[in-house]
Protein backbone atom coordinates (compact mmCIF):
# COMPACT_ATOMS: atom_id res chain seq x y z
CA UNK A 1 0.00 0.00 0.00
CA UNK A 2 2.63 2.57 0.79
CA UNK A 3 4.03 2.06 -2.52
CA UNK A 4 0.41 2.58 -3.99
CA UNK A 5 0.29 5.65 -2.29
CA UNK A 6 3.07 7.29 -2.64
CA UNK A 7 2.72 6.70 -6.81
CA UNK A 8 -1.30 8.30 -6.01
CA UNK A 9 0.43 10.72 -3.80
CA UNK A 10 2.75 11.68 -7.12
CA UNK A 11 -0.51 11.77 -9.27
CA UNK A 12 -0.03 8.95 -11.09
CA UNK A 13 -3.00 7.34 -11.59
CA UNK A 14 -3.40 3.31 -11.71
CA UNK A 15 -3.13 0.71 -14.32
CA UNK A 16 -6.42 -1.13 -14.42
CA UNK A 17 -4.22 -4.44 -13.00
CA UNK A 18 -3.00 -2.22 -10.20
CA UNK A 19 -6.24 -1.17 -9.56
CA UNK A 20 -7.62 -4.32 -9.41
CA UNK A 21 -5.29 -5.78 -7.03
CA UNK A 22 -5.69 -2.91 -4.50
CA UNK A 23 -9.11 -3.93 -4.58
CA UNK A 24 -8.49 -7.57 -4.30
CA UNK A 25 -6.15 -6.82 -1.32
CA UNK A 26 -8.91 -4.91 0.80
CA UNK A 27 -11.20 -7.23 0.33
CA UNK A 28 -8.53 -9.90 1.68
CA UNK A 29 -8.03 -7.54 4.86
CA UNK A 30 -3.88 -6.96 3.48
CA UNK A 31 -4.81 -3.70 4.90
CA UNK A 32 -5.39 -1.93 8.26
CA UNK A 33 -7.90 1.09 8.34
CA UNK A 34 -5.45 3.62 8.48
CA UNK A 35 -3.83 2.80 5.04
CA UNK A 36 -7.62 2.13 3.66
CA UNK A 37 -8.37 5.70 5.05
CA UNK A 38 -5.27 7.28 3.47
CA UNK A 39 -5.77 5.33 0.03
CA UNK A 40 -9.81 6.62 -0.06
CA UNK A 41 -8.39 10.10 0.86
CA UNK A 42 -6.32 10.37 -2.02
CA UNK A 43 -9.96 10.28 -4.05
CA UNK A 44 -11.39 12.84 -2.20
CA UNK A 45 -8.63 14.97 -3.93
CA UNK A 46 -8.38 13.93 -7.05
CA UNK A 47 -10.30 13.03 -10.07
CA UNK A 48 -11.17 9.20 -10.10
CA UNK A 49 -9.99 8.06 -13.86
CA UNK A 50 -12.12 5.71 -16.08
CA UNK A 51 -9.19 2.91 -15.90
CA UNK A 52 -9.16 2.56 -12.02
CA UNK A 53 -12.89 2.42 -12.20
CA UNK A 54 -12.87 -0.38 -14.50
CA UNK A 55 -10.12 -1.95 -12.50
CA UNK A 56 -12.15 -1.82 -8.90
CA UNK A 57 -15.30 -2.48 -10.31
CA UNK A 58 -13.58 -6.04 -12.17
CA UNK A 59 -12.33 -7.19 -8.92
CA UNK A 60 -15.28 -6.47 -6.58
CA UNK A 61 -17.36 -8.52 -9.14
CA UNK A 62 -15.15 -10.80 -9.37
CA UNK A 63 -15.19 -11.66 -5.66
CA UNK A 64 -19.12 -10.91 -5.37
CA UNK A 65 -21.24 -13.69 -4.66
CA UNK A 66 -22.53 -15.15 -8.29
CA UNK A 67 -26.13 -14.10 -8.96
CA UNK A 68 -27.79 -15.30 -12.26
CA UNK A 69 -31.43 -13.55 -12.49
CA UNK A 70 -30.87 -13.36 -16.02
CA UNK A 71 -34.45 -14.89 -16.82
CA UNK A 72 -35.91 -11.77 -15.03
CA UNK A 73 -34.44 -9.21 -17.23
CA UNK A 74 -34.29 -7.06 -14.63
CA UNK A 75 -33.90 -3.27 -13.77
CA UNK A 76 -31.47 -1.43 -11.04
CA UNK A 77 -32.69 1.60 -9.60
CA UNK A 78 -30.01 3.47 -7.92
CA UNK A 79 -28.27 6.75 -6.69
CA UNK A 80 -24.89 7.17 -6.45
CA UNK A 81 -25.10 9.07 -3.04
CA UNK A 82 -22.97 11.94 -1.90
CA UNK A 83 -24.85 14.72 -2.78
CA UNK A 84 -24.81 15.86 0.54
CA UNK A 85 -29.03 16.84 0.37
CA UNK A 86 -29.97 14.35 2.81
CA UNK A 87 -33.37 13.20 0.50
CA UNK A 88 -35.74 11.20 1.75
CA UNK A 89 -35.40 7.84 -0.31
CA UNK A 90 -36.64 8.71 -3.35
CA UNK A 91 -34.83 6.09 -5.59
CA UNK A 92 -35.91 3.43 -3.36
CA UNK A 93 -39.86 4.38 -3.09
CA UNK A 94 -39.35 4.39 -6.71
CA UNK A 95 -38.46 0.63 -7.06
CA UNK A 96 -41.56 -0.32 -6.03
CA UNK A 97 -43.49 1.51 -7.86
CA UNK A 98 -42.13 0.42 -10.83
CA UNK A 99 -42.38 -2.91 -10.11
CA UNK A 100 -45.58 -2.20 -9.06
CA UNK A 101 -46.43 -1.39 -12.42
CA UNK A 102 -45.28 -4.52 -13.66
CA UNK A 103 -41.44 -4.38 -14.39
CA UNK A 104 -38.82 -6.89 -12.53
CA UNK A 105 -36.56 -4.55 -10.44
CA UNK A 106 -33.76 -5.99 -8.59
CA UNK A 107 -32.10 -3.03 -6.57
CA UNK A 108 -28.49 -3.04 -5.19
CA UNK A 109 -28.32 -0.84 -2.45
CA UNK A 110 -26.33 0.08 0.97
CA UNK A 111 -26.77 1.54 4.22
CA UNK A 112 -26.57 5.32 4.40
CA UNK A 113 -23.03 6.74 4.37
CA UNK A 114 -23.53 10.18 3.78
CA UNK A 115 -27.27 10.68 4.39
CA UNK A 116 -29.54 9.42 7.13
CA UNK A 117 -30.85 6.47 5.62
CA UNK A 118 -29.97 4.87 2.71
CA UNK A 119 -31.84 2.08 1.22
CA UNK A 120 -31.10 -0.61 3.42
CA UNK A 121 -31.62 1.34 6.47
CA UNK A 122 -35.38 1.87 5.35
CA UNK A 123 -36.08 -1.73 4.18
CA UNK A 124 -34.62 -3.15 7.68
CA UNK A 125 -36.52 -0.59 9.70
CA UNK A 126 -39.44 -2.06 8.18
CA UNK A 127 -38.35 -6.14 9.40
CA UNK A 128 -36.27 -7.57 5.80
CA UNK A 129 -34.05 -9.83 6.65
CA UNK A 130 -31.06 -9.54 3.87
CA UNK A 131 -29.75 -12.64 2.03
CA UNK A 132 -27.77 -13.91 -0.73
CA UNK A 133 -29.98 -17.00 -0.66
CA UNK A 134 -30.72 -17.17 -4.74
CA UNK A 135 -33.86 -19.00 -3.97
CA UNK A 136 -35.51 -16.23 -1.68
CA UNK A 137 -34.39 -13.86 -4.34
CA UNK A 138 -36.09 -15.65 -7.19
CA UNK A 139 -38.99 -15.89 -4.87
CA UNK A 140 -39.31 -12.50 -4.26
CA UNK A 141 -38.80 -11.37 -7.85
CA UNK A 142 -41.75 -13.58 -9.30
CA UNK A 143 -44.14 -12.72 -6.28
CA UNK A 144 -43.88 -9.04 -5.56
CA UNK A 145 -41.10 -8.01 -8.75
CA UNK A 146 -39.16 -6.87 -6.59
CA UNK A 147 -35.76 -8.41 -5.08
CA UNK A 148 -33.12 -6.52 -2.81
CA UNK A 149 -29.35 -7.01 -2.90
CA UNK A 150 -27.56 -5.98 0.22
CA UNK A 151 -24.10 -4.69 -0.86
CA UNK A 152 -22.21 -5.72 2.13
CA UNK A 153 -23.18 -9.66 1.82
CA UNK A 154 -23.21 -9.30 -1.55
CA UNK A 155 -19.30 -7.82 -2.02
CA UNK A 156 -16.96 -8.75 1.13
CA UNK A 157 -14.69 -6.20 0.04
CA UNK A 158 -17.70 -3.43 0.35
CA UNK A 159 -17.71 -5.08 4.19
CA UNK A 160 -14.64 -4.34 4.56
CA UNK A 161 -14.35 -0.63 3.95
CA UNK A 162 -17.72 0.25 5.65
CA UNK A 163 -17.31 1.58 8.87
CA UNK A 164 -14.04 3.53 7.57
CA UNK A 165 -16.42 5.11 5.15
CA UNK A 166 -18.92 5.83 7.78
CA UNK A 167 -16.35 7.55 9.95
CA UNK A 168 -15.32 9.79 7.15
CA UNK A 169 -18.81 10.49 6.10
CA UNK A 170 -18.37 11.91 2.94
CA UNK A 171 -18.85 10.66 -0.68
CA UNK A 172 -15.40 8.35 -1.77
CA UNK A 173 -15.09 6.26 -4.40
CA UNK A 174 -17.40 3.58 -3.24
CA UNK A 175 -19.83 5.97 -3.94
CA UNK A 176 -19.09 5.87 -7.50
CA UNK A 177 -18.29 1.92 -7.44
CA UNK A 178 -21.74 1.03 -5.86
CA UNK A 179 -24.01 1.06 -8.86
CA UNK A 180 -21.43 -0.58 -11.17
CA UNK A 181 -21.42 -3.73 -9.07
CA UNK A 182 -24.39 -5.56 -8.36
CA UNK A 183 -23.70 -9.54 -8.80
CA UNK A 184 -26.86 -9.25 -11.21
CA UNK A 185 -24.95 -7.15 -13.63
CA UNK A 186 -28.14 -6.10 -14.43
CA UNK A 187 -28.86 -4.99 -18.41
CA UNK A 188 -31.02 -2.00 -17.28
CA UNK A 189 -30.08 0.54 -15.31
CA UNK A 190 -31.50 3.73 -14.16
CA UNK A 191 -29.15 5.63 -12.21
CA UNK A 192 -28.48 9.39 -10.34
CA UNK A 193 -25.59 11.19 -10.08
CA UNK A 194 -24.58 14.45 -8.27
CA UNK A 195 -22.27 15.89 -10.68
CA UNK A 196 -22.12 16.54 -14.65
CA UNK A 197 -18.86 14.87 -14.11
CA UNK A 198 -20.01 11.82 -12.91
CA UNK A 199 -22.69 11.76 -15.56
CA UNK A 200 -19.92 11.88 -17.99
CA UNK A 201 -17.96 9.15 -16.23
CA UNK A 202 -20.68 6.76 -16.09
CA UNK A 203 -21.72 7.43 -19.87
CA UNK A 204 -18.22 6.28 -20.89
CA UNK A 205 -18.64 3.16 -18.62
CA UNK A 206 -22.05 1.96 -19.66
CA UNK A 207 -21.12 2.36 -23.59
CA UNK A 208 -18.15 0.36 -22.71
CA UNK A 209 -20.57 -2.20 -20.91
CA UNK A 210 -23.19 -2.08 -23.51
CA UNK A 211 -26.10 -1.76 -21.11
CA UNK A 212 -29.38 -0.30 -21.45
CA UNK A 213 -29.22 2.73 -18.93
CA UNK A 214 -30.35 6.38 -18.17
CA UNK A 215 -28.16 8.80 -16.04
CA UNK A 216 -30.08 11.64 -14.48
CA UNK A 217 -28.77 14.73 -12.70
CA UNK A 218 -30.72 17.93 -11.51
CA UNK A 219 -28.37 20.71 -11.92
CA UNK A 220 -28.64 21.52 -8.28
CA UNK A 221 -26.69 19.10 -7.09
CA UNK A 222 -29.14 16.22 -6.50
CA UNK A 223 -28.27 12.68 -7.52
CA UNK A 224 -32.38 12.52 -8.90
CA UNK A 225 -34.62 14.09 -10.92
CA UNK A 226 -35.50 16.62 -7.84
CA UNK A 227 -37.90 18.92 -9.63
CA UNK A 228 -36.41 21.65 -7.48
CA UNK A 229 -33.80 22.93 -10.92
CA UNK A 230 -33.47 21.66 -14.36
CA UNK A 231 -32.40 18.21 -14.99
CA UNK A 232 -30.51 16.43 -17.44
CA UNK A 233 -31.03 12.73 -18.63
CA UNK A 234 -28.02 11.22 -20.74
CA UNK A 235 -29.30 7.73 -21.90
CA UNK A 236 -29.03 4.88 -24.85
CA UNK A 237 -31.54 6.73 -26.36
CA UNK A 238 -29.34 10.42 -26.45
CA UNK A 239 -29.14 13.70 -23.97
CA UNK A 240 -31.86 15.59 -23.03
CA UNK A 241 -32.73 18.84 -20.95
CA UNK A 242 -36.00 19.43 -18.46
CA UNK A 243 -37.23 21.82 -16.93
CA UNK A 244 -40.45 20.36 -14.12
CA UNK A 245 -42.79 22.36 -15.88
CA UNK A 246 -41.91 20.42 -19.53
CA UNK A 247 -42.06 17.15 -17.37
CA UNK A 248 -45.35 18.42 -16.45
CA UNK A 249 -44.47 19.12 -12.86
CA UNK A 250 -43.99 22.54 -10.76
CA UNK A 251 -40.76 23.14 -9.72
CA UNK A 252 -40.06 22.42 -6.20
CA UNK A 253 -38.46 23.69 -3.13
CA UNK A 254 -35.49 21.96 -1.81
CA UNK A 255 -36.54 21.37 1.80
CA UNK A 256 -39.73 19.87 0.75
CA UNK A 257 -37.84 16.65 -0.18
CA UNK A 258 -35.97 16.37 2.87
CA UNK A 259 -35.31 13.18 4.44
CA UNK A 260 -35.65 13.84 8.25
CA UNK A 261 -32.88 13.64 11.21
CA UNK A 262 -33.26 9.89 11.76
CA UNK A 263 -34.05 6.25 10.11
CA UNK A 264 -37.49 6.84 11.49
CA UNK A 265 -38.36 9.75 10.31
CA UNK A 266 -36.99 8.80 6.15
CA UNK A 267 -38.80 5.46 6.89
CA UNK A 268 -42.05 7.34 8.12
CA UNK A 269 -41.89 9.75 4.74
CA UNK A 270 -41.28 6.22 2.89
CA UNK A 271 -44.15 4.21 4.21
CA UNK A 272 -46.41 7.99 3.39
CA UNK A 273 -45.70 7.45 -0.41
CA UNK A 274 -46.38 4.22 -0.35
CA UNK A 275 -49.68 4.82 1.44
CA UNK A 276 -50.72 7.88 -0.28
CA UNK A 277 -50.42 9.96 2.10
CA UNK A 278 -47.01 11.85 1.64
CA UNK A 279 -47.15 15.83 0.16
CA UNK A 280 -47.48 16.47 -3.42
CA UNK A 281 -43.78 17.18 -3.89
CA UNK A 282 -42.62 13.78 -2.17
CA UNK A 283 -44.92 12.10 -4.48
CA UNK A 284 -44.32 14.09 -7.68
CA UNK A 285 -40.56 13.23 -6.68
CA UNK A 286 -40.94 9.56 -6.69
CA UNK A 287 -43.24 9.61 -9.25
CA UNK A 288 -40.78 11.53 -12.35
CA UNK A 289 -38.05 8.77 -11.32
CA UNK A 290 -40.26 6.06 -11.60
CA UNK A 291 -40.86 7.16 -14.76
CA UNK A 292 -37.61 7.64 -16.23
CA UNK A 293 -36.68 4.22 -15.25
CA UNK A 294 -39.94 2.51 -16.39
CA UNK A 295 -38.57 4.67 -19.60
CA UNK A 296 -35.10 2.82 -19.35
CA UNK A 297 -36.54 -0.66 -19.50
CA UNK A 298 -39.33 0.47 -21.83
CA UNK A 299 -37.69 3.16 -24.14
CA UNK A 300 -40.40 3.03 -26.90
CA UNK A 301 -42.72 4.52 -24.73
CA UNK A 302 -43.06 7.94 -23.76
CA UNK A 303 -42.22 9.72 -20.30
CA UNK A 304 -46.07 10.98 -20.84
CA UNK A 305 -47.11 7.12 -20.25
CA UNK A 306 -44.57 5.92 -17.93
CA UNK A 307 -45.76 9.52 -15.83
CA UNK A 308 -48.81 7.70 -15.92
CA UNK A 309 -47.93 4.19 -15.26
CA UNK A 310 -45.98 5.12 -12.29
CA UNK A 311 -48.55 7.52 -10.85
CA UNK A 312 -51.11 4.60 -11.32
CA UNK A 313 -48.79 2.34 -9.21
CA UNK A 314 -49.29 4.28 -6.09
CA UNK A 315 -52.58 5.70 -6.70
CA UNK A 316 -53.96 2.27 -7.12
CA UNK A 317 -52.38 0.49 -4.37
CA UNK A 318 -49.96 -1.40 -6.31
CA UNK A 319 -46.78 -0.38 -5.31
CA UNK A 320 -47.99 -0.68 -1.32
CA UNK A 321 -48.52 -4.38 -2.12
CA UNK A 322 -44.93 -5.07 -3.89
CA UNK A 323 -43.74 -3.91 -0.59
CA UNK A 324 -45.50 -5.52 1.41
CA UNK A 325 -44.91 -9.12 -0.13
CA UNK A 326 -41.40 -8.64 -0.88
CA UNK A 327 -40.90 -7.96 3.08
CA UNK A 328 -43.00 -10.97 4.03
CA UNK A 329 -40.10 -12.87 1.74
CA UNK A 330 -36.95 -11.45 3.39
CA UNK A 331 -38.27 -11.65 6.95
C-alpha cells in the first residue's frame, strides 16, 4: 500500500491491474484502516480516472457472490449518493413503484453513508431480513417483482471498507463503485448522479458495458430528478434537458424533499408514499423517477405514459402491495 500511495500521492493514476489488485487486497483484509483511510483520501482529492474504475469495479465482481437472475431481465434503480441533500429515499420508493407497475426490479443498495438512511436502512426498519440466498431472491422477484441485494453480503470487500467510510462520512469512491457492481450485472439501469462529471464518467462506462441505462442529474446538485432545478437525462436513447414544468411538474423547493434527522423519520416519509399519504412534492418526486426508469426498461414509450404508469402504481395500491410481499419474503 505505501508504494500505492506514494505513486497516487505523485498523481499517477493506476493501471487497471493495479487497480484491481488494490481492490483484491482490501477485500482480503492486506490492509489496516489507516492505510484504507489514506488510500480513499487520495480520491477525495483527485479526479477518479475511467481505468481505475474499471479496474475496482472487475475485482469487486469478481469476488461478489454469483447471482444469475438473467431470466428476469431485470432493472437497477439506484443513486450514487454523496450529494450531501440528505433526500428522503426517493430512488428506493421508486423501485416499487415500478415494479408495481409490472417491471422486474432488482435493486443493489447500501446503508446510508452520507445521508440518514440509505436504502437498506429503510427496508430493515421495516423487518427484511437480507440474504444472498438465490432462492428467496427468485422468490421475491416472481411474487412481488421486486428483489433486494444488500451490498455488504453481496461484495466482502464493500464489508470491509464500511465503517471507515462511515467515519469519514463523505462521498469516496465507493460511492461511485456502488451502482457498477451488483452480482446481477443487471442490463437496465436507471441511475443518479450528483455531478455533470459523474454523468460523464458513467456514460463512458455503460457504452463500454453495452447496457441499457439512463443517467439523471438535476443541476442543483441532486443525484435525482429533484424537480427543485433543471435536470438532465443522458441515456441509450441520447441527452436531453428538463425543466419540471416540460415534465409536467412545478418546480419544487429543496426542503420539501428532505429526508428527516433519523431512520425513522426517512422510513415514516417512505411508508407515506407508499400509502398515499405523503405531500405532493414527495410524491411528484418519486413519481418523475419512476418514470424515467420505467422509460429505461421500456424506451419506446413515452415519459407521458410511464408519468402515468408510475402515478397509477401508487394511486392504485400497487406499489404498497410489492412492498408488502417482498418484506413478508426477506423476513
Amino acid at each position: 500500500m505505501k508504494q500505492i500511495l506514494n505513486q497516487l500521492f505523485n498523481h499517477q493514476s493506476l493501471s487497471r491491474t493495479e487497480a484491481a489488485e488494490v481492490m483484491t487486497n482490501i477485500a482480503a483484509g492486506k490492509y489496516n484502516d489507516a492505510e484504507i483511510a489514506a488510500f480513499i483520501s487520495v480520491y477525495l482529492m483527485r479526479s477518479i480516472e475511467l481505468e481505475e474504475v474499471i479496474g475496482f469495479r472487475n475485482a469487486l465482481l469478481e469476488l461478489a457472490i454469483p447471482m444469475d437472475l438473467s431470466e428476469f431481465d431485470a432493472l437497477d434503480i439506484v443513486g450514487t449518493g454523496g450529494d450531501g441533500k440528505n433526500t428522503f429515499n426517493i430512488s428506493t420508493c421508486s423501485c416499487f413503484a415500478v415494479a408495481g407497475a409490472g417491471y422486474k426490479v432488482a435493486k443493489h443498495g447500501n446503508y446510508g453513508a452520507t445521508s440518514v438512511s440509505g436504502s437498506s436502512n429503510v427496508l430493515e426498519y421495516y423487518g427484511a431480513k437480507f440474504t444472498t440466498d438465490i432462492n428467496v431472491i427468485k422468490q421475491s422477484l416472481e411474487k412481488s417483482g421486486f428483489a433486494y441485494l444488500h451490498a455488504p453480503i453481496c461484495n466482502p470487500a464493500m464489508k470491509n471498507v464500511a465503517p471507515v467510510r462511515k467515519n469519514l462520512g463523505v462521498r469516496t469512491f465507493f460511492n461511485v463503485l456502488g451502482p457498477l457492481i451488483s452480482p446481477v450485472r443487471p442490463h437496465y439501469q436507471c441511475l443518479g448522479v450528483y455531478s455533470l462529471k459523474m454523468m460523464r464518467l458513467y456514460n463512458y462506462i455503460y457504452q463500454n458495458l453495452g447496457v441499457q441505462y439512463s443517467i439523471v442529474h438535476s443541476l442543483d446538485g441532486f443525484d435525482e430528478i429533484s424537480l427543485t432545478d433543471t435536470c438532465k437525462v443522458v441515456s441509450s436513447m441520447g441527452e436531453f434537458v428538463y425543466t419540471p414544468e416540460q415534465l409536467g411538474f412545478k418546480t419544487l423547493k429543496q426542503e420539501e424533499l428532505w429526508g428527516g434527522n433519523s431512520v425513522k423519520d426517512a422510513a415514516e416519509i417512505f411508508m407515506n408514499v407508499l400509502d398515499n399519504k405523503a405531500t405532493n412534492a414527495q410524491r411528484d418526486a418519486v413519481i418523475i423517477n419512476s418514470a424515467f426508469a420505467i422509460l429505461t426498461r421500456m424506451p419506446y414509450k413515452t415519459i407521458e405514459q410511464c408519468i402515468v404508469e408510475a402515478s397509477d402504481s401508487l394511486a392504485g395500491g400497487n406499489a404498497k402491495k410489492t412492498f408488502e410481499k417482498f418484506v413478508e419474503i426477506y423476513k
